[in-house]
C-alpha atoms as a PDB file:
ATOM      1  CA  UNK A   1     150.183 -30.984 -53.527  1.00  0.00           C
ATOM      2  CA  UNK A   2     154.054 -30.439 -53.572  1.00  0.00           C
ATOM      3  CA  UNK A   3     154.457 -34.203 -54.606  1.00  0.00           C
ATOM      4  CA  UNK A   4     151.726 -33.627 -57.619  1.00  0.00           C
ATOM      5  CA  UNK A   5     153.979 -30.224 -59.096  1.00  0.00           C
ATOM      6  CA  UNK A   6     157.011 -31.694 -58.584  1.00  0.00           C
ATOM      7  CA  UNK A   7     155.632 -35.072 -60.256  1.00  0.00           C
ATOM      8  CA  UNK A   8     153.956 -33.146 -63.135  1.00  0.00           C
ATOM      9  CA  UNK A   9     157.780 -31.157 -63.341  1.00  0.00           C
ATOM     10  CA  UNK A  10     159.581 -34.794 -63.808  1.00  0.00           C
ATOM     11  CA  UNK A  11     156.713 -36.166 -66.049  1.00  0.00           C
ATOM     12  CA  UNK A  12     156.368 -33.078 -68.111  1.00  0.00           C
ATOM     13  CA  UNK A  13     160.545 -34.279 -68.901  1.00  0.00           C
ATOM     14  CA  UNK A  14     159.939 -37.629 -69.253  1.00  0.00           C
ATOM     15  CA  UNK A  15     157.004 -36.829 -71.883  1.00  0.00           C
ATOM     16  CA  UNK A  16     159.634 -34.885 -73.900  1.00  0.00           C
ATOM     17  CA  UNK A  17     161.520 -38.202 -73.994  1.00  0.00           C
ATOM     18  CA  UNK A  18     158.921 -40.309 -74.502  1.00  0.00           C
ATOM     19  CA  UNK A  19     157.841 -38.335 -77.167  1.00  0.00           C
ATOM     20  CA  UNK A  20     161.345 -38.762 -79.191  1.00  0.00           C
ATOM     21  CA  UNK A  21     161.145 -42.850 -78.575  1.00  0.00           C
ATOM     22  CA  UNK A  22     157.766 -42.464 -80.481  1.00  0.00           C
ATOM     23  CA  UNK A  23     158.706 -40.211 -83.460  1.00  0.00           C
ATOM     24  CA  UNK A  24     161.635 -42.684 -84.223  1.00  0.00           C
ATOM     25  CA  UNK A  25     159.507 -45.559 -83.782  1.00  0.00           C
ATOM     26  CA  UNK A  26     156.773 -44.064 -85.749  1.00  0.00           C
ATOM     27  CA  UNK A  27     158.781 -42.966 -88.687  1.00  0.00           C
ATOM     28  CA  UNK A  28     160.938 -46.145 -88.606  1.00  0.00           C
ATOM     29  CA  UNK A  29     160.139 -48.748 -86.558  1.00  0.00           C
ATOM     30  CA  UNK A  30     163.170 -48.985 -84.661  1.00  0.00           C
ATOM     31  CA  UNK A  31     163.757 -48.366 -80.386  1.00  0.00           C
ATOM     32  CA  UNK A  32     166.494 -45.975 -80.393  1.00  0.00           C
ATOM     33  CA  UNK A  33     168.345 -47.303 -77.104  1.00  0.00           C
ATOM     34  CA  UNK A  34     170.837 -43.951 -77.159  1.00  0.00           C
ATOM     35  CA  UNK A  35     167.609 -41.470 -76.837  1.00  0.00           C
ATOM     36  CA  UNK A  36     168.977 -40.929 -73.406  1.00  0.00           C
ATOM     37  CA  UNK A  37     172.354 -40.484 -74.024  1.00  0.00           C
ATOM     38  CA  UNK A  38     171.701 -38.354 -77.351  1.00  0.00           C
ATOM     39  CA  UNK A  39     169.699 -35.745 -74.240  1.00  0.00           C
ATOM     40  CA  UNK A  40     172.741 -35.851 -71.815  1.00  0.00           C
ATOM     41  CA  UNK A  41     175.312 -34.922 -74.734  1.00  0.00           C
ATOM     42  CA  UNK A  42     173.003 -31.944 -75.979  1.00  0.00           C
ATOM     43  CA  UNK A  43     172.496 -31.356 -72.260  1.00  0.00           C
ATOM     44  CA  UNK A  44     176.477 -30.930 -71.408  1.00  0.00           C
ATOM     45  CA  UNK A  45     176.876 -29.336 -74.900  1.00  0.00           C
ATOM     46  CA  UNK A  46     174.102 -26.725 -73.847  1.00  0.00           C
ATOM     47  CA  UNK A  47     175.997 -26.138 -70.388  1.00  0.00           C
ATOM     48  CA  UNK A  48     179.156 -25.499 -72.085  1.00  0.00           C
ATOM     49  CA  UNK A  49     178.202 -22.963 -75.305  1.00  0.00           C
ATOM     50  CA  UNK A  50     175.305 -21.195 -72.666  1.00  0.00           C
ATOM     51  CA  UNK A  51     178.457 -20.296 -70.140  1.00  0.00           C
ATOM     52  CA  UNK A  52     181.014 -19.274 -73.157  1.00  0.00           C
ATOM     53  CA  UNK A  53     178.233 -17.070 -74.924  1.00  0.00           C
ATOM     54  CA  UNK A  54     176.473 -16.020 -72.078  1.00  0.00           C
ATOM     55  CA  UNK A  55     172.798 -16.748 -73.296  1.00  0.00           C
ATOM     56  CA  UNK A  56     170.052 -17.221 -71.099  1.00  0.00           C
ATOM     57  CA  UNK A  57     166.506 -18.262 -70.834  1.00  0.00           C
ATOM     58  CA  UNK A  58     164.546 -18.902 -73.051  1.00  0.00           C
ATOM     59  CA  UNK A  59     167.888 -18.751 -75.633  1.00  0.00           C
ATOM     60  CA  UNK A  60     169.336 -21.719 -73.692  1.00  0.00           C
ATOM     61  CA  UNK A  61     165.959 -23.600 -74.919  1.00  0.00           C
ATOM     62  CA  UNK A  62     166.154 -22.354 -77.817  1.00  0.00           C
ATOM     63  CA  UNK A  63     169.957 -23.930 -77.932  1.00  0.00           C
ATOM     64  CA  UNK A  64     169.135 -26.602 -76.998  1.00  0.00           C
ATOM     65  CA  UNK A  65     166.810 -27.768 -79.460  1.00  0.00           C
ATOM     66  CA  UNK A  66     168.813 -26.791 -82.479  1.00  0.00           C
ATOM     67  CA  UNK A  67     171.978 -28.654 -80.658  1.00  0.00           C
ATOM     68  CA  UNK A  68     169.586 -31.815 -80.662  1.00  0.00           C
ATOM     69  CA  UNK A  69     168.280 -31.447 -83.682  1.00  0.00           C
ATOM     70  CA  UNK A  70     172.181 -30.839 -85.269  1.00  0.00           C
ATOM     71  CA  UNK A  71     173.121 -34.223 -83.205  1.00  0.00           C
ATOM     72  CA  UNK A  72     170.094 -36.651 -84.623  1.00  0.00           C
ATOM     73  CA  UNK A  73     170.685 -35.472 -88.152  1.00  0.00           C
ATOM     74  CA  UNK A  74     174.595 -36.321 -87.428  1.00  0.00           C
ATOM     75  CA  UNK A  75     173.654 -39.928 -86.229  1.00  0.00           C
ATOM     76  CA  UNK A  76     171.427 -40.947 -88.884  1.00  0.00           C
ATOM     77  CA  UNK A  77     173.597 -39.435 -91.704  1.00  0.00           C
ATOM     78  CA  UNK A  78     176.757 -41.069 -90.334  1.00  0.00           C
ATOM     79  CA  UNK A  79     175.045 -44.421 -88.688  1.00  0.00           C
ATOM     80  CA  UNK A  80     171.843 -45.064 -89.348  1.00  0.00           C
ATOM     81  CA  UNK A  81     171.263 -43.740 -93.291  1.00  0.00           C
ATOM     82  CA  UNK A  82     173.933 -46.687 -94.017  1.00  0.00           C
ATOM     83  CA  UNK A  83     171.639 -49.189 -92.469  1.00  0.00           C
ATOM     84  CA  UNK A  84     168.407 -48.502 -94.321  1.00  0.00           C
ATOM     85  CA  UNK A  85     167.005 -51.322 -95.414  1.00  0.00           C
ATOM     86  CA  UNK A  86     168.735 -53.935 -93.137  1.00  0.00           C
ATOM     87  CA  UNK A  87     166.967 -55.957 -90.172  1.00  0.00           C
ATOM     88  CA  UNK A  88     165.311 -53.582 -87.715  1.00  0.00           C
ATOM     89  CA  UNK A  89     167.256 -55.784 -84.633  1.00  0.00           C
ATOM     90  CA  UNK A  90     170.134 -55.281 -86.406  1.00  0.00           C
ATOM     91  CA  UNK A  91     169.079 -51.000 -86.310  1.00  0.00           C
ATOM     92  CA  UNK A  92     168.434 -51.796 -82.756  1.00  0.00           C
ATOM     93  CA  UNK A  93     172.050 -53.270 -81.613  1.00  0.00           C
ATOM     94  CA  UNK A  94     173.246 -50.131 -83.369  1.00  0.00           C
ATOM     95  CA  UNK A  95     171.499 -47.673 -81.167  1.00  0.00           C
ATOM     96  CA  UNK A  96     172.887 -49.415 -78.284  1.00  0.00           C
ATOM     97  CA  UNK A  97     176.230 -49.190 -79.240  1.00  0.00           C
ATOM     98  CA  UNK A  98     175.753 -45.696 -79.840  1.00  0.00           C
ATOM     99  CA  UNK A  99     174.497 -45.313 -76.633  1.00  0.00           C
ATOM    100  CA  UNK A 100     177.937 -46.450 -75.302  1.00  0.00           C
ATOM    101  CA  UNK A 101     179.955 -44.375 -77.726  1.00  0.00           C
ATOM    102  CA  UNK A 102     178.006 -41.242 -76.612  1.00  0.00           C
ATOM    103  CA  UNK A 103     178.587 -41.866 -72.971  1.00  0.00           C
ATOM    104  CA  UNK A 104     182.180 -42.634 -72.937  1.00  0.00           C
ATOM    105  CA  UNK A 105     182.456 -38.862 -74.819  1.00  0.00           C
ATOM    106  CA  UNK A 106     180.810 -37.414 -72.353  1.00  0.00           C
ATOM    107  CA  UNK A 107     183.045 -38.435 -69.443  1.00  0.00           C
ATOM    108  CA  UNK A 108     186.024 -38.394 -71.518  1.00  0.00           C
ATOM    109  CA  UNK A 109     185.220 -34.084 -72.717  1.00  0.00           C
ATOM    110  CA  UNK A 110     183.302 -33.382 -69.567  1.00  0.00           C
ATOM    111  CA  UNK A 111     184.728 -35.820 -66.540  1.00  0.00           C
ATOM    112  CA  UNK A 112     181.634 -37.347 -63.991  1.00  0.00           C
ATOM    113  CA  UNK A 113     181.983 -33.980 -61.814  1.00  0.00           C
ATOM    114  CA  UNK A 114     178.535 -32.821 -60.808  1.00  0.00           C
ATOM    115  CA  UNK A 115     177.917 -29.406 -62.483  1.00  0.00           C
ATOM    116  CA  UNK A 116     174.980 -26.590 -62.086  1.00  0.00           C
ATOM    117  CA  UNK A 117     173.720 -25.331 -64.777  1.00  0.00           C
ATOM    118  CA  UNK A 118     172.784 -22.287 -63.872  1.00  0.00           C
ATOM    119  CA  UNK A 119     169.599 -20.069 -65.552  1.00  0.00           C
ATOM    120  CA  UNK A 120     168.988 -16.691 -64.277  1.00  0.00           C
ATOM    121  CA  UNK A 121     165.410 -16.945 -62.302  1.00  0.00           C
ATOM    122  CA  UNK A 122     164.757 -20.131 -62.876  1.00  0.00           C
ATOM    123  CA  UNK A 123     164.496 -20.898 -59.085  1.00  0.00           C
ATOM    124  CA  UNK A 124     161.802 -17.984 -58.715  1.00  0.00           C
ATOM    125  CA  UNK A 125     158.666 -19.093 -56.949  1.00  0.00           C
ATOM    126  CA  UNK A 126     155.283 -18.166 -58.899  1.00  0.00           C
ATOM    127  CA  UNK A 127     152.112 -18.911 -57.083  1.00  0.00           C
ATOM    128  CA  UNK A 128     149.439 -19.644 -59.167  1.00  0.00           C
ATOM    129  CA  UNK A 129     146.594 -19.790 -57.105  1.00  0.00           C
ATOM    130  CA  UNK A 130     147.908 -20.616 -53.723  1.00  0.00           C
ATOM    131  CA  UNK A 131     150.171 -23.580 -55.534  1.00  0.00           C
ATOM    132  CA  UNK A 132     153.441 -22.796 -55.459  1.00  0.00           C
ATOM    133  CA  UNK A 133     155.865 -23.806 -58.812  1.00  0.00           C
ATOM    134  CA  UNK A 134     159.410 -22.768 -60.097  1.00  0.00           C
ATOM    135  CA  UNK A 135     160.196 -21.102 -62.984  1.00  0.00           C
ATOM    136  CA  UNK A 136     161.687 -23.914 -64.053  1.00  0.00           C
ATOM    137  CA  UNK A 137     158.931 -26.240 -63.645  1.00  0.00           C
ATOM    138  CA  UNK A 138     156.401 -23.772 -65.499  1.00  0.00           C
ATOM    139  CA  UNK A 139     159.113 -24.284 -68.406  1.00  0.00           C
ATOM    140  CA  UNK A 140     158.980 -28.005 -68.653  1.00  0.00           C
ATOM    141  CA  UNK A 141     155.582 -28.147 -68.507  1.00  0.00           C
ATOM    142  CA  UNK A 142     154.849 -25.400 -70.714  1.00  0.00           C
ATOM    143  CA  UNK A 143     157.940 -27.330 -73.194  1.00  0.00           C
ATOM    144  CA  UNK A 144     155.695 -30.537 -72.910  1.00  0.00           C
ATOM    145  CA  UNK A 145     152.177 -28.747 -73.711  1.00  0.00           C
ATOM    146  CA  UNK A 146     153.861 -27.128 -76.842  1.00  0.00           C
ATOM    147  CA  UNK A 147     155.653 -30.096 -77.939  1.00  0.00           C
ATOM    148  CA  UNK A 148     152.041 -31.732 -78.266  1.00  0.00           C
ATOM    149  CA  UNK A 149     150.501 -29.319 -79.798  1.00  0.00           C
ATOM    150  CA  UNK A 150     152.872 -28.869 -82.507  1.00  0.00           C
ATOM    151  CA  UNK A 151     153.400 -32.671 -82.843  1.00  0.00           C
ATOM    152  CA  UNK A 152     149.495 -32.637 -83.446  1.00  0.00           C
ATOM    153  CA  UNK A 153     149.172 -29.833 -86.104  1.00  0.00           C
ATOM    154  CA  UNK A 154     152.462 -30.975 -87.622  1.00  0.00           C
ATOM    155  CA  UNK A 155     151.426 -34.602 -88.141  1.00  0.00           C
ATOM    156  CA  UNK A 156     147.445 -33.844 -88.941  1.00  0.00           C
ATOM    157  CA  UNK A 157     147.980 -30.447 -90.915  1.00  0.00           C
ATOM    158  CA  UNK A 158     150.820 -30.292 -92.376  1.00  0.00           C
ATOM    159  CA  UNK A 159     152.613 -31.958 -96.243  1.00  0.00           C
ATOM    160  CA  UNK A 160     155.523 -34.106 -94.564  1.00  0.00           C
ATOM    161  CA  UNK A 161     153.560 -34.877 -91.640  1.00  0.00           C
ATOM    162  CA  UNK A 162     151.134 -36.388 -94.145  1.00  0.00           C
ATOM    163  CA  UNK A 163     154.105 -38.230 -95.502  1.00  0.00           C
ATOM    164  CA  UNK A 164     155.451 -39.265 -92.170  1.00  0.00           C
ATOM    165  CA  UNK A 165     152.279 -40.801 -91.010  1.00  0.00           C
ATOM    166  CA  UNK A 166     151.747 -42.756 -94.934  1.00  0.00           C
ATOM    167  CA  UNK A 167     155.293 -44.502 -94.203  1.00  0.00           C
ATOM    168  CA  UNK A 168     154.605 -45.243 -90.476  1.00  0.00           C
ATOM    169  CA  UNK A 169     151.143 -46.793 -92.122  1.00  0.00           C
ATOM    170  CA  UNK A 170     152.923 -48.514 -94.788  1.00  0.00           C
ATOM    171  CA  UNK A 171     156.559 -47.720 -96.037  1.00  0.00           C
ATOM    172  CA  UNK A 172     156.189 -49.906 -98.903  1.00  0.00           C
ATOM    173  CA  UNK A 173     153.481 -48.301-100.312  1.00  0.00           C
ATOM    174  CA  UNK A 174     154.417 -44.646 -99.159  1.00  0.00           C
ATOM    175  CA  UNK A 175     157.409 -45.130-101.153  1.00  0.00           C
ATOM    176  CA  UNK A 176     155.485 -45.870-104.230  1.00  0.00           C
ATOM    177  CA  UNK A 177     153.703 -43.122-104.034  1.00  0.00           C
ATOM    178  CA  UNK A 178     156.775 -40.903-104.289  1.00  0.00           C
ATOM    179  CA  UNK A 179     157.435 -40.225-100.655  1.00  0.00           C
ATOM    180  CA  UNK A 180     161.156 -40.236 -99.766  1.00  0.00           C
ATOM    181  CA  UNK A 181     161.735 -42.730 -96.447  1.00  0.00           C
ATOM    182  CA  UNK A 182     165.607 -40.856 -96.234  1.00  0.00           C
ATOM    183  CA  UNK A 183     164.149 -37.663 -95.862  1.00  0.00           C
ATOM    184  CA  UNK A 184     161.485 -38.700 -93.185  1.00  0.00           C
ATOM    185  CA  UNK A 185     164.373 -40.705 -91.458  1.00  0.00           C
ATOM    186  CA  UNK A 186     166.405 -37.760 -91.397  1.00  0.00           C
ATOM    187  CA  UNK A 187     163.406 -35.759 -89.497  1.00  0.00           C
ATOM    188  CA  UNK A 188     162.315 -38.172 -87.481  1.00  0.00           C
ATOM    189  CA  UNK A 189     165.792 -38.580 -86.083  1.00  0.00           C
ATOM    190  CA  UNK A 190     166.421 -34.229 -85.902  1.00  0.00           C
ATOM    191  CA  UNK A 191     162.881 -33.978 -84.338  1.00  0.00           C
ATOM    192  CA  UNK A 192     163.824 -36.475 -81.683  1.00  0.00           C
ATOM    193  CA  UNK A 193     166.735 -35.440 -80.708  1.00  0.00           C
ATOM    194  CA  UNK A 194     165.796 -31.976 -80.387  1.00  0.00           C
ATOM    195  CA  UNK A 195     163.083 -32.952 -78.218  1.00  0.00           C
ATOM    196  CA  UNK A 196     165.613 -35.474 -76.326  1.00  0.00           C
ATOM    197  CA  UNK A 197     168.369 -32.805 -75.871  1.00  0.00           C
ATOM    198  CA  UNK A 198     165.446 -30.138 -74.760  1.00  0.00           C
ATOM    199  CA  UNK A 199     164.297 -32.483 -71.831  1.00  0.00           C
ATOM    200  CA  UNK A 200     167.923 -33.227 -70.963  1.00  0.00           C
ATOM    201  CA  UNK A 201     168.490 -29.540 -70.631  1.00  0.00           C
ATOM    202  CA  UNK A 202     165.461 -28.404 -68.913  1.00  0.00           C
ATOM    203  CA  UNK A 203     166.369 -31.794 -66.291  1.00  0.00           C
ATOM    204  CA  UNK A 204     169.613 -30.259 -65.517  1.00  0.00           C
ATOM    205  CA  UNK A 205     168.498 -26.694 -65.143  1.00  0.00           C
ATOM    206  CA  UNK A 206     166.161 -28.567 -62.186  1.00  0.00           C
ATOM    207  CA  UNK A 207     168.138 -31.295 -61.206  1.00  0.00           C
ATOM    208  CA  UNK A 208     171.813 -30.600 -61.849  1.00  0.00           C
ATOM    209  CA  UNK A 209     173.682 -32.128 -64.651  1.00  0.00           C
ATOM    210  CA  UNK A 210     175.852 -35.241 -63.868  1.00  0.00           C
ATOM    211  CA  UNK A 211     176.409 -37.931 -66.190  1.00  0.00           C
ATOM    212  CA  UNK A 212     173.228 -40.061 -64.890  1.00  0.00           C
ATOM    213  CA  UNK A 213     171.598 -37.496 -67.170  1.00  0.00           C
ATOM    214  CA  UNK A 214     171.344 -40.646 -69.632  1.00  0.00           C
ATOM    215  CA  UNK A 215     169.340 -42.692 -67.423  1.00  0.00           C
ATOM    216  CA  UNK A 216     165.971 -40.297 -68.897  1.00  0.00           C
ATOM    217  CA  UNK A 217     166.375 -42.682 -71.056  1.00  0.00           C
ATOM    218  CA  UNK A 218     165.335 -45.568 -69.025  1.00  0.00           C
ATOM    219  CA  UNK A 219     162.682 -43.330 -66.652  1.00  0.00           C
ATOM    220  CA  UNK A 220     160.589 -42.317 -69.730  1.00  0.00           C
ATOM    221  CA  UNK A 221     160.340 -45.962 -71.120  1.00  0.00           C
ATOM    222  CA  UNK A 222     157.796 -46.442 -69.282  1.00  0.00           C
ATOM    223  CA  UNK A 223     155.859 -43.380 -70.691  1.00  0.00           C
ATOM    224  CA  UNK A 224     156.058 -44.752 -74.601  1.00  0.00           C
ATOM    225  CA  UNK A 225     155.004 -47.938 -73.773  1.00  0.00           C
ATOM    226  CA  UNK A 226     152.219 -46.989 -72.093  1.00  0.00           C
ATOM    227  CA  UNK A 227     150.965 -44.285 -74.367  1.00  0.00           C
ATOM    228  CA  UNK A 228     151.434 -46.104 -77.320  1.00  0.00           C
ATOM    229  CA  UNK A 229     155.003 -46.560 -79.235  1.00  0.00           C
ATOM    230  CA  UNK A 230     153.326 -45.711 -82.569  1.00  0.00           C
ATOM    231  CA  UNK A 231     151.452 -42.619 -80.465  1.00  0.00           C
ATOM    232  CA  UNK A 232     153.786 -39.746 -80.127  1.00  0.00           C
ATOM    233  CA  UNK A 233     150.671 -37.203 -78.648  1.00  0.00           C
ATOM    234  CA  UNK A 234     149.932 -40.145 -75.928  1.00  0.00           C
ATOM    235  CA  UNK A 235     153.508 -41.349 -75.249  1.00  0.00           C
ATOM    236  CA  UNK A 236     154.109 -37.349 -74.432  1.00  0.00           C
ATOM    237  CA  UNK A 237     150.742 -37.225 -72.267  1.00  0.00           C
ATOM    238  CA  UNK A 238     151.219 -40.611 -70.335  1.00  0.00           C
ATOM    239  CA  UNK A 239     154.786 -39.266 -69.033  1.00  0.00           C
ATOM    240  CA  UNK A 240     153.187 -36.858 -66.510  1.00  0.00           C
ATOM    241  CA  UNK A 241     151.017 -39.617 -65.648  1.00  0.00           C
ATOM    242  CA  UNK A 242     154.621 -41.922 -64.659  1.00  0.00           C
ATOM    243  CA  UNK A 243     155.838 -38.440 -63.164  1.00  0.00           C
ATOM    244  CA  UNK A 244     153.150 -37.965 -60.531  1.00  0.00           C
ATOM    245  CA  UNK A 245     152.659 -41.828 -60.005  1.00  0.00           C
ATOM    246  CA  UNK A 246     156.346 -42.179 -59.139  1.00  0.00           C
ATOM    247  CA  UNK A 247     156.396 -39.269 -56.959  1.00  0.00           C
ATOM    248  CA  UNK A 248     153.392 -40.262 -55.077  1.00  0.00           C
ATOM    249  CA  UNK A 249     154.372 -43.332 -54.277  1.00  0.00           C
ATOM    250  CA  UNK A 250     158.477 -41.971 -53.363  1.00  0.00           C
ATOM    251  CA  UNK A 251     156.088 -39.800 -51.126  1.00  0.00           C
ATOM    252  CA  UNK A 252     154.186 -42.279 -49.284  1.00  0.00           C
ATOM    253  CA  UNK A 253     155.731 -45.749 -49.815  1.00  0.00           C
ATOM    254  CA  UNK A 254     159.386 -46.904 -49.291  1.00  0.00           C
ATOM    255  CA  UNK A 255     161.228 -45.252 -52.085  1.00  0.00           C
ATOM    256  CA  UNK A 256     163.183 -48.464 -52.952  1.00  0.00           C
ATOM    257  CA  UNK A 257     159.268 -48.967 -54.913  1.00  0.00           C
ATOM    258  CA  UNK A 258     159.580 -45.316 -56.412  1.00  0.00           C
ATOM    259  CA  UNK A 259     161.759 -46.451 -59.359  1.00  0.00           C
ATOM    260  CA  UNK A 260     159.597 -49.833 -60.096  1.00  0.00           C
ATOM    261  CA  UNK A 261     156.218 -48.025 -59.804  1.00  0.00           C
ATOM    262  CA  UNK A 262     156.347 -46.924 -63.513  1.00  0.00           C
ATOM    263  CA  UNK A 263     156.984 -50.610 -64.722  1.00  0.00           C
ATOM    264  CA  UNK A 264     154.743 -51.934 -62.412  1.00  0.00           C
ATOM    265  CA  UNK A 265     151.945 -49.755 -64.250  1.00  0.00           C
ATOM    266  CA  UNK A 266     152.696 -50.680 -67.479  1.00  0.00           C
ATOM    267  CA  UNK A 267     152.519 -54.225 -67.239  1.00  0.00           C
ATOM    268  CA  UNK A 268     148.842 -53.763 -65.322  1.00  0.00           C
ATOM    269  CA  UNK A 269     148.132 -51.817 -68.168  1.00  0.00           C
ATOM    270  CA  UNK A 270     149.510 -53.882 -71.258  1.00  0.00           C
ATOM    271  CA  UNK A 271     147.470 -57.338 -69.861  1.00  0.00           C
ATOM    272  CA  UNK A 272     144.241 -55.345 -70.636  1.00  0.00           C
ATOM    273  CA  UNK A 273     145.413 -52.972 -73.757  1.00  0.00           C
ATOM    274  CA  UNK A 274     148.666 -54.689 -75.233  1.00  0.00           C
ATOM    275  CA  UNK A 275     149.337 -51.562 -77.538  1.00  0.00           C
ATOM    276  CA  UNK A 276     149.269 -48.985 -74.956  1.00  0.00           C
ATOM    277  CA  UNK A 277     146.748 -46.945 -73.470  1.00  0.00           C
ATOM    278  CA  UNK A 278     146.691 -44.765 -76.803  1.00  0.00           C
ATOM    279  CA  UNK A 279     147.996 -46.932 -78.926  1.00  0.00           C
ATOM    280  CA  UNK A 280     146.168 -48.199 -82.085  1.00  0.00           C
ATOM    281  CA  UNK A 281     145.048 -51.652 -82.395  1.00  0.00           C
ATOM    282  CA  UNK A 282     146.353 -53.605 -85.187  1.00  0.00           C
ATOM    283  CA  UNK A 283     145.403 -56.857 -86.533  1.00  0.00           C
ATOM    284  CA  UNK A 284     147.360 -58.947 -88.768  1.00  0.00           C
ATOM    285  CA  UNK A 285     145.984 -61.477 -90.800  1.00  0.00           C
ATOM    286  CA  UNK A 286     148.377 -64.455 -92.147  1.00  0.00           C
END
């Protein structure tokens, strides 16, 4: 049972990440390869203005996501606004550059030192009917179950959620109809980023922060491709499924298979549902 919490913990993260592949992809198409990277700098960022202030709990989360948010809408007004319109691999290569850029600040402000980031009682043991779980892993997971909730009423209820679904449909015709593709790039990116640099913080509250924090990244892959890229509710929901798997296998297999297991899934999965497990099926007629 301690390998299930502690996989749930992990997947609950890597469904925050997961989550902030799909709203880019959903809003423009393009696989934003610095998603890690754009967590660990909100991460170490957190850390630093949480120790100088002296803010705590559910503050530090609350940092955290407006850090992320402040860093996505950064990126795409500085990088990505100037390459509307241009070929989506040519977005792509961007991202990945990006992804360098942000790493080399890291070390550079922060050095590769291990560091604890430290959150009064988040170590506290609650036992919630004879299972025990942190503090800390209650957060994530309650993090994960809001995030999809208000992913769900935001993109079903709600004016520019309307509007962010009509140009993930069709941009072409979204933008006829008066919706403005800059302004739901500019959310897309501040939404996932926030919800990036709020898994890379909750991560290093558990885990420790280190620059490896940008290899989330890479773990929750796995999770939006087997949700669904253009499904931000299953891409969130499939991570604690990666979580537990990888766990359970760490537990009772040689863990040199632990970090394949999530890969391993996918492409069993993909060979019988191509666009994910929640995914939608589209057909394209020439």
């Amino acid at each position: 049972m301690e390998l299930v919490v502690s996989g749930l913990a992990v997947g609950a993260i890597y469904g925050l990440v997961a989550m902030s592949f799909a709203v880019i992809y959903k809003a423009t198409g393009v696989v934003n390869f610095a998603q890690g990277e754009m967590g660990m700098l909100t991460a170490y960022t957190t850390w630093s203005l949480a120790t100088t202030l002296g803010t705590n709990g559910i503050f530090t989360v609350l940092l955290a996501v407006v850090l992320g948010a402040v860093l996505g809408l950064i990126c795409e007004r500085l990088i990505m606004r100037p390459m509307l319109g241009e070929p989506v691999l040519s977005v792509v290569l961007v991202t990945v550059g990006l992804a360098v850029v942000l790493r080399s600040i890291v070390t550079i402000i922060w050095g590769a030192a291990p560091q604890k980031f430290e959150v009064a009682g988040a170590d506290r043991i609650i036992d919630l009917g004879g299972i025990g779980m942190r503090v800390s892993q209650l957060g994530v997971l309650l993090s994960l179950i809001l995030a999809v909730a208000g992913f769900w009423f935001f993109l079903r209820h709600s004016r520019f959620g309307v509007a962010m679904r009509a140009v993930a449909a069709d941009e072409k015709t979204a933008r006829l109809m008066g919706v403005s593709t800059a302004r739901v790039q500019a959310f897309a990116w501040a939404a996932s980023s926030a919800l990036a640099g709020l898994a890379g913080a909750l991560f290093a509250v558990i885990y420790g922060l280190t620059p490896t924090v940008f290899e989330l990244g890479l773990k929750a892959f796995p999770a939006t491709v087997l949700g669904g890229f253009d499904s931000v509710l299953g891409s969130g929901s499939s991570g604690l499924i990666i979580g537990v798997l990888e766990n359970l296998v760490g537990g009772y297999l040689p863990s040199t298979l632990k970090e394949i297991s999530g890969f391993v899934l996918i492409l069993v999965v993909l060979m019988v549902r191509p666009f994910g497990l929640f995914g939608e099926k589209r057909i394209e007629r020439v």
